[in-house]
Protein backbone atom coordinates (compact mmCIF):
# COMPACT_ATOMS: atom_id res chain seq x y z
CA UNK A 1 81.15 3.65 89.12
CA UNK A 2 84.80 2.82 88.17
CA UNK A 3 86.21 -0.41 86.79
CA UNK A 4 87.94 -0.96 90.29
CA UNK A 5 85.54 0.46 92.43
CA UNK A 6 86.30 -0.11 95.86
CA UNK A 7 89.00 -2.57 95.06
CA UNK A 8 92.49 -2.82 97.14
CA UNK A 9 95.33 -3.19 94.75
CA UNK A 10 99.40 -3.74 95.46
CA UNK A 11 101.78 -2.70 92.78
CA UNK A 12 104.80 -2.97 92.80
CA UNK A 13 107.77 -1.82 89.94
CA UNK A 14 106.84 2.18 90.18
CA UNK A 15 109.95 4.07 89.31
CA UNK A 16 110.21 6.58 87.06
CA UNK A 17 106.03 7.82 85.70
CA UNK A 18 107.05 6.46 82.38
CA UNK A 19 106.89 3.11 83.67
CA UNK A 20 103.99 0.64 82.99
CA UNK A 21 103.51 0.14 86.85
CA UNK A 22 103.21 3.83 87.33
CA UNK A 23 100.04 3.91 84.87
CA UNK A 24 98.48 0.72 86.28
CA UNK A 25 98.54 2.52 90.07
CA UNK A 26 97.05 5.84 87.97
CA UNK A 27 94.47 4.32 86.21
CA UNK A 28 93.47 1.93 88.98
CA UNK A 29 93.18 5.37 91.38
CA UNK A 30 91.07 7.07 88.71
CA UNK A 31 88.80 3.49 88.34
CA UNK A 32 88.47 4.18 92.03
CA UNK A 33 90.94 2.09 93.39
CA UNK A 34 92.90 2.06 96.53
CA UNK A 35 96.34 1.40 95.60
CA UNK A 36 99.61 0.34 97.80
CA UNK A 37 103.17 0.67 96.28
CA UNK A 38 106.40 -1.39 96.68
CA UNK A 39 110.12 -0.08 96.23
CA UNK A 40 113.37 -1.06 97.80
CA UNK A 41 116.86 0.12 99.04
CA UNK A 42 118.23 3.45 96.95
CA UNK A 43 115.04 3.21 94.63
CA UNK A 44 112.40 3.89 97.69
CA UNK A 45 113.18 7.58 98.05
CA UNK A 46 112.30 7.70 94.33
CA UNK A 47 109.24 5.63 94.32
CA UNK A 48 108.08 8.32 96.92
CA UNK A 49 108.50 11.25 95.30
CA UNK A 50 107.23 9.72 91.85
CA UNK A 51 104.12 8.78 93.87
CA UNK A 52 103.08 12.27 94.82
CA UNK A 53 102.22 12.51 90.75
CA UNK A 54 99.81 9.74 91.16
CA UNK A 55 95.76 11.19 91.66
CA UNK A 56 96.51 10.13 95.24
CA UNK A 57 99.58 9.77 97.25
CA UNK A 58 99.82 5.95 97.88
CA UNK A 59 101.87 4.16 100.80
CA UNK A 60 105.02 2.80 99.80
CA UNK A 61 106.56 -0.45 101.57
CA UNK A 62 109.53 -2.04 101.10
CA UNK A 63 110.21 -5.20 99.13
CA UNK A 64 113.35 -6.92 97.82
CA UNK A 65 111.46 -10.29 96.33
CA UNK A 66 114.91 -11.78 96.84
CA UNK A 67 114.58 -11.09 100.51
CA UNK A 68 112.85 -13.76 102.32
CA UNK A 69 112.52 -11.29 105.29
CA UNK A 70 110.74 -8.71 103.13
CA UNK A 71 108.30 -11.28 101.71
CA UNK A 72 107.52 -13.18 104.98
CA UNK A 73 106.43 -9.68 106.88
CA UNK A 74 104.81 -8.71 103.48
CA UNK A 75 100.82 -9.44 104.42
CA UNK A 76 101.66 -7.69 108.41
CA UNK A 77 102.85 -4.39 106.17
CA UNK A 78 100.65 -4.43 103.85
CA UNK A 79 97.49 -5.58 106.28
CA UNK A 80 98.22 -2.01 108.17
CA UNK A 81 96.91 -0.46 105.23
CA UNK A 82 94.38 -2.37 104.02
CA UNK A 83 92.40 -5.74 104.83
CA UNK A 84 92.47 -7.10 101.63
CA UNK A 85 94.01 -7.34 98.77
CA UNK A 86 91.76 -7.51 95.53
CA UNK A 87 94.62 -7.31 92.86
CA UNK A 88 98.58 -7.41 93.19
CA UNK A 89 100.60 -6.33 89.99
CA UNK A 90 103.83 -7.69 89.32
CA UNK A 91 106.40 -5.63 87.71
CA UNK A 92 109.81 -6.75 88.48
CA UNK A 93 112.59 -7.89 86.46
CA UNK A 94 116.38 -7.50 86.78
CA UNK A 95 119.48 -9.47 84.98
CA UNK A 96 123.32 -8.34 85.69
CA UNK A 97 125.23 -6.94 82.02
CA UNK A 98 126.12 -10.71 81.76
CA UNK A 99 123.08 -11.99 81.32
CA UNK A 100 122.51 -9.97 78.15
CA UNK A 101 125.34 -12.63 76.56
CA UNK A 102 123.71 -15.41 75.67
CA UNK A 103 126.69 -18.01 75.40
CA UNK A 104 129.29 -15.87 78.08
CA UNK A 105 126.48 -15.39 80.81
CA UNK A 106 127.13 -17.84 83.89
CA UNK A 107 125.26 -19.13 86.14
CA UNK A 108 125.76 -16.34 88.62
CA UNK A 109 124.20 -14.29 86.13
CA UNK A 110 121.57 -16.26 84.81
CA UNK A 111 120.17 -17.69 88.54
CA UNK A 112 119.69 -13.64 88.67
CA UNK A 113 117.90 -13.33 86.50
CA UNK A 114 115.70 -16.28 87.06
CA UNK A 115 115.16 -15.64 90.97
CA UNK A 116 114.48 -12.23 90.81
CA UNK A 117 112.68 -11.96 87.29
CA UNK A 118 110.58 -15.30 87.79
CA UNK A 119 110.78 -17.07 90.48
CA UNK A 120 109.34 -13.88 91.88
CA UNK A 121 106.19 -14.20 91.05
CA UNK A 122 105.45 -17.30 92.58
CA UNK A 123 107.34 -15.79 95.71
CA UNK A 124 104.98 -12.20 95.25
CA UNK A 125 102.03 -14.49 95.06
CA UNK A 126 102.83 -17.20 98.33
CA UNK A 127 103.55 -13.69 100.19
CA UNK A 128 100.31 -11.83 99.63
CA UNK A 129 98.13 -15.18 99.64
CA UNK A 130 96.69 -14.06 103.10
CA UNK A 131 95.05 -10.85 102.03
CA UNK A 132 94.18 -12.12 98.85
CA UNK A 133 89.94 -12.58 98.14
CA UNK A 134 88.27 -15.62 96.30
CA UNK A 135 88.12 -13.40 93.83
CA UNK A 136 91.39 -11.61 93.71
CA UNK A 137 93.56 -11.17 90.22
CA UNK A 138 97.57 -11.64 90.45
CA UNK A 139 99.16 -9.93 87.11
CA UNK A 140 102.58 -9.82 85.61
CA UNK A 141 104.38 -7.91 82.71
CA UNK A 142 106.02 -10.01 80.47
CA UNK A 143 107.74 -9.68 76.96
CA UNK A 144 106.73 -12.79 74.89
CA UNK A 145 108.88 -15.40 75.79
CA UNK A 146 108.11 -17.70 72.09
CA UNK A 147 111.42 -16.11 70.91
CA UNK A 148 114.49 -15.65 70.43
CA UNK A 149 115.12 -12.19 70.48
CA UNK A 150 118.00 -9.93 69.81
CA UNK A 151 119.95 -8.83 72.53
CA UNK A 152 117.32 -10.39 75.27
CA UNK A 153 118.91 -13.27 76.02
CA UNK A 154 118.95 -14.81 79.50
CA UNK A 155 116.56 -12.37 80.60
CA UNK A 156 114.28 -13.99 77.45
CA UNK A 157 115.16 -17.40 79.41
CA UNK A 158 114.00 -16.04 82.43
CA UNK A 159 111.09 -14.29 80.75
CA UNK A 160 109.68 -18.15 79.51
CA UNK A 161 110.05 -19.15 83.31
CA UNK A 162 108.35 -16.76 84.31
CA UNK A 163 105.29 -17.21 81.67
CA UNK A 164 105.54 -20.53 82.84
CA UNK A 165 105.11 -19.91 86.52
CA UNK A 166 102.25 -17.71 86.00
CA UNK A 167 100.43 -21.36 84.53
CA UNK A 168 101.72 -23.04 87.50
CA UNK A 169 99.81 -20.66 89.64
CA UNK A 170 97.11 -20.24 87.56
CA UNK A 171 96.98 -24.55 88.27
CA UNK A 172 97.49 -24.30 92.06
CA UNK A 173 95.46 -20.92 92.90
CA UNK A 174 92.62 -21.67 90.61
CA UNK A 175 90.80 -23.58 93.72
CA UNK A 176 90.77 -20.30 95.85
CA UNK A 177 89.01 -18.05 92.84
CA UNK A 178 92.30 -16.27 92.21
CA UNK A 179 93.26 -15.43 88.68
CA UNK A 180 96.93 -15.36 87.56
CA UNK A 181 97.52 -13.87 84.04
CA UNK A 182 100.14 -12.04 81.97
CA UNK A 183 100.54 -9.02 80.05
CA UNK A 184 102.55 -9.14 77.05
CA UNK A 185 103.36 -5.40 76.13
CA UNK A 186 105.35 -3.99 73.46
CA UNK A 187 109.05 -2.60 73.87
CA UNK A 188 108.06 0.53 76.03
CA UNK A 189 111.16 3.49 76.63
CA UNK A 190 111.23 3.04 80.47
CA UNK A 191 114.79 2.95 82.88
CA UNK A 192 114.36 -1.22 82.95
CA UNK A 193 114.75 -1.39 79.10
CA UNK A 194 116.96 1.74 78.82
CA UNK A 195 119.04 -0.69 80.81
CA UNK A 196 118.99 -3.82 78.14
CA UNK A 197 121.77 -3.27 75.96
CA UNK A 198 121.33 -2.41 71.90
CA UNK A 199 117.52 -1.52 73.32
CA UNK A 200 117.17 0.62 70.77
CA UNK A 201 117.28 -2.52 67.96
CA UNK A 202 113.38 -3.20 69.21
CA UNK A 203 112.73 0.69 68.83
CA UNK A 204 113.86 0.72 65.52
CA UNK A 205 111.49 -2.25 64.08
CA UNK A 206 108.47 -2.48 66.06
CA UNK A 207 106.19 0.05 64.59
CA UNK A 208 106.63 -1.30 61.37
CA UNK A 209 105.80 -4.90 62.28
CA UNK A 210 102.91 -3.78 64.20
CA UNK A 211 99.73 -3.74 62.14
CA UNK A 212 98.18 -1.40 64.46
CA UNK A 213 101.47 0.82 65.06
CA UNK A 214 103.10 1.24 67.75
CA UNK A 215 104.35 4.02 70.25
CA UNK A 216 106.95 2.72 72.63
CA UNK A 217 106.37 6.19 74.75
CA UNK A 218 103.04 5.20 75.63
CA UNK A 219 102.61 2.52 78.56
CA UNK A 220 99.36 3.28 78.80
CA UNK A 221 97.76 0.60 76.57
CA UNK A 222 99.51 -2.14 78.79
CA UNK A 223 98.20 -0.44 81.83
CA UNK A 224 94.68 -0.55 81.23
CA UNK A 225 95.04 -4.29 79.81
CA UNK A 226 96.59 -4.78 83.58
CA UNK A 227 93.78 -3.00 85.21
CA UNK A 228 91.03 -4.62 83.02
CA UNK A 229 92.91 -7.83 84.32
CA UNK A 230 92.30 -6.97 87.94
CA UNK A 231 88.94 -5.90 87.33
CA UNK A 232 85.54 -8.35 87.65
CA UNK A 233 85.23 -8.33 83.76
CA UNK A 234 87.56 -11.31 83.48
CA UNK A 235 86.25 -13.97 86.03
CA UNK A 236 86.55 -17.18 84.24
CA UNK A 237 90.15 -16.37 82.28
CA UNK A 238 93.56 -17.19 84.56
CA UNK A 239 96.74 -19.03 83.30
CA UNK A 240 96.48 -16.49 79.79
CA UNK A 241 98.92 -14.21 78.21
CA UNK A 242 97.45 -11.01 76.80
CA UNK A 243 99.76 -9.13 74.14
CA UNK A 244 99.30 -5.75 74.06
CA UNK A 245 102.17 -5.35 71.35
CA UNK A 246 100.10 -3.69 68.22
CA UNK A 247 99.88 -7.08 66.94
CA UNK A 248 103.28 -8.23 66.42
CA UNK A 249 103.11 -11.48 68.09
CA UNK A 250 100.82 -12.70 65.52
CA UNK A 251 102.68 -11.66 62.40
CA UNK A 252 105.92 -13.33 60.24
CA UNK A 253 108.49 -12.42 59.62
């Protein structure tokens, strides 16, 4: 019997199969999992095609979480393929170039980030709270937000909102069984980061900070922390970041 045996699980962020969300729909298929994908605009004929890699070929809906259309019809879509929901990943996160200067970015750029990068999550959450069980896990992807990292910036800013709406939720969903947690991963060599400028300067230090190493071509140790996340093995643990960075988080400088 699989880890997510018989489970119904939305996941949204699948792009390229390098990404973290890509491995997370994998690995909850192969824990026996029934998974439904989001995309949106340009990216959806993409998110198609990468899903015929997947064990199964999920359905993929659209969703803009900056839409208020998309996210009110959200639990109608998704209820025509399933009648529940028993997880729902999170993996969004966009800034403009701006945003990636801390002390030039404006507004415009930073209320961006913030809407779609973590406001998002409380908006992913209100949206599938119908098909959600009393026992149902909401998880995010975050990169720890204690920091001040190069090059991050107001995406880091929006990064700390969003760590901070995922205890919010935690607070206010907490009454209905549902558990809201994070995953903290490691700098991982997918399009979102190829799109951070001076990426590379993570690349180049990470693996020797980490005490257990690190491989930022590998998502897959993120992915099963997500799908451990969304299984029953956690029932008592919501409002909680998990790092899955090789250890860095906990080391000096």
């Amino acid at each position: 019997m699989g880890l997510l045996e018989g489970k119904k699980i939305l996941v949204t962020g699948v792009l390229m199969d390098s990404s973290i969300a890509f491995h997370v729909a994998k690995l909850a298929q192969q824990e026996g999992a029934e998974v439904v994908l989001t995309s949106f605009g340009r990216t959806m004929k993409i998110t198609k095609t990468i899903a015929k890699r997947l064990p199964s070929t999920p359905e993929v809906l659209e969703l803009d979480v900056t839409d208020q259309e998309h996210l009110d019809s959200l639990a109608e879509r998704v209820g025509e393929q399933v009648d529940h929901l028993d997880g729902v990943l999170h993996s969004i996160g966009f800034a403009p170039p701006g945003a990636f200067d801390f002390m030039s970015g404006t507004w415009e750029d930073v209320s961006t980030a913030v809407h779609t990068s973590a406001y998002s999550l409380k908006a992913l959450a209100t949206a599938t709270l119908p098909l959600m069980t009393d026992k149902a896990s909401l998880v995010g992807l975050t990169f720890d937000a204690k920091f001040a990292w190069p090059v991050y910036d107001w995406m880091g800013v929006a990064k700390a909102a969003f760590e901070s709406t995922n205890r919010y939720l935690a607070r206010d969903l907490g009454a209905q069984g549902i558990r809201c947690n994070l995953v903290a991963a490691g700098p991982i060599r997918t399009t979102a980061a190829r799109s951070i400028p001076d990426f590379v300067k993570f690349e180049e230090i990470w693996d020797d900070r980490a005490p257990l190493g690190w491989d930022i071509s590998d998502p897959e140790p993120a992915a099963r922390a997500c799908a451990a996340l969304m299984s029953d093995w956690f029932p008592a643990t919501t409002g909680e970041i998990v790092h899955v960075d090789g250890g860095v988080h906990a080391m000096g400088q």
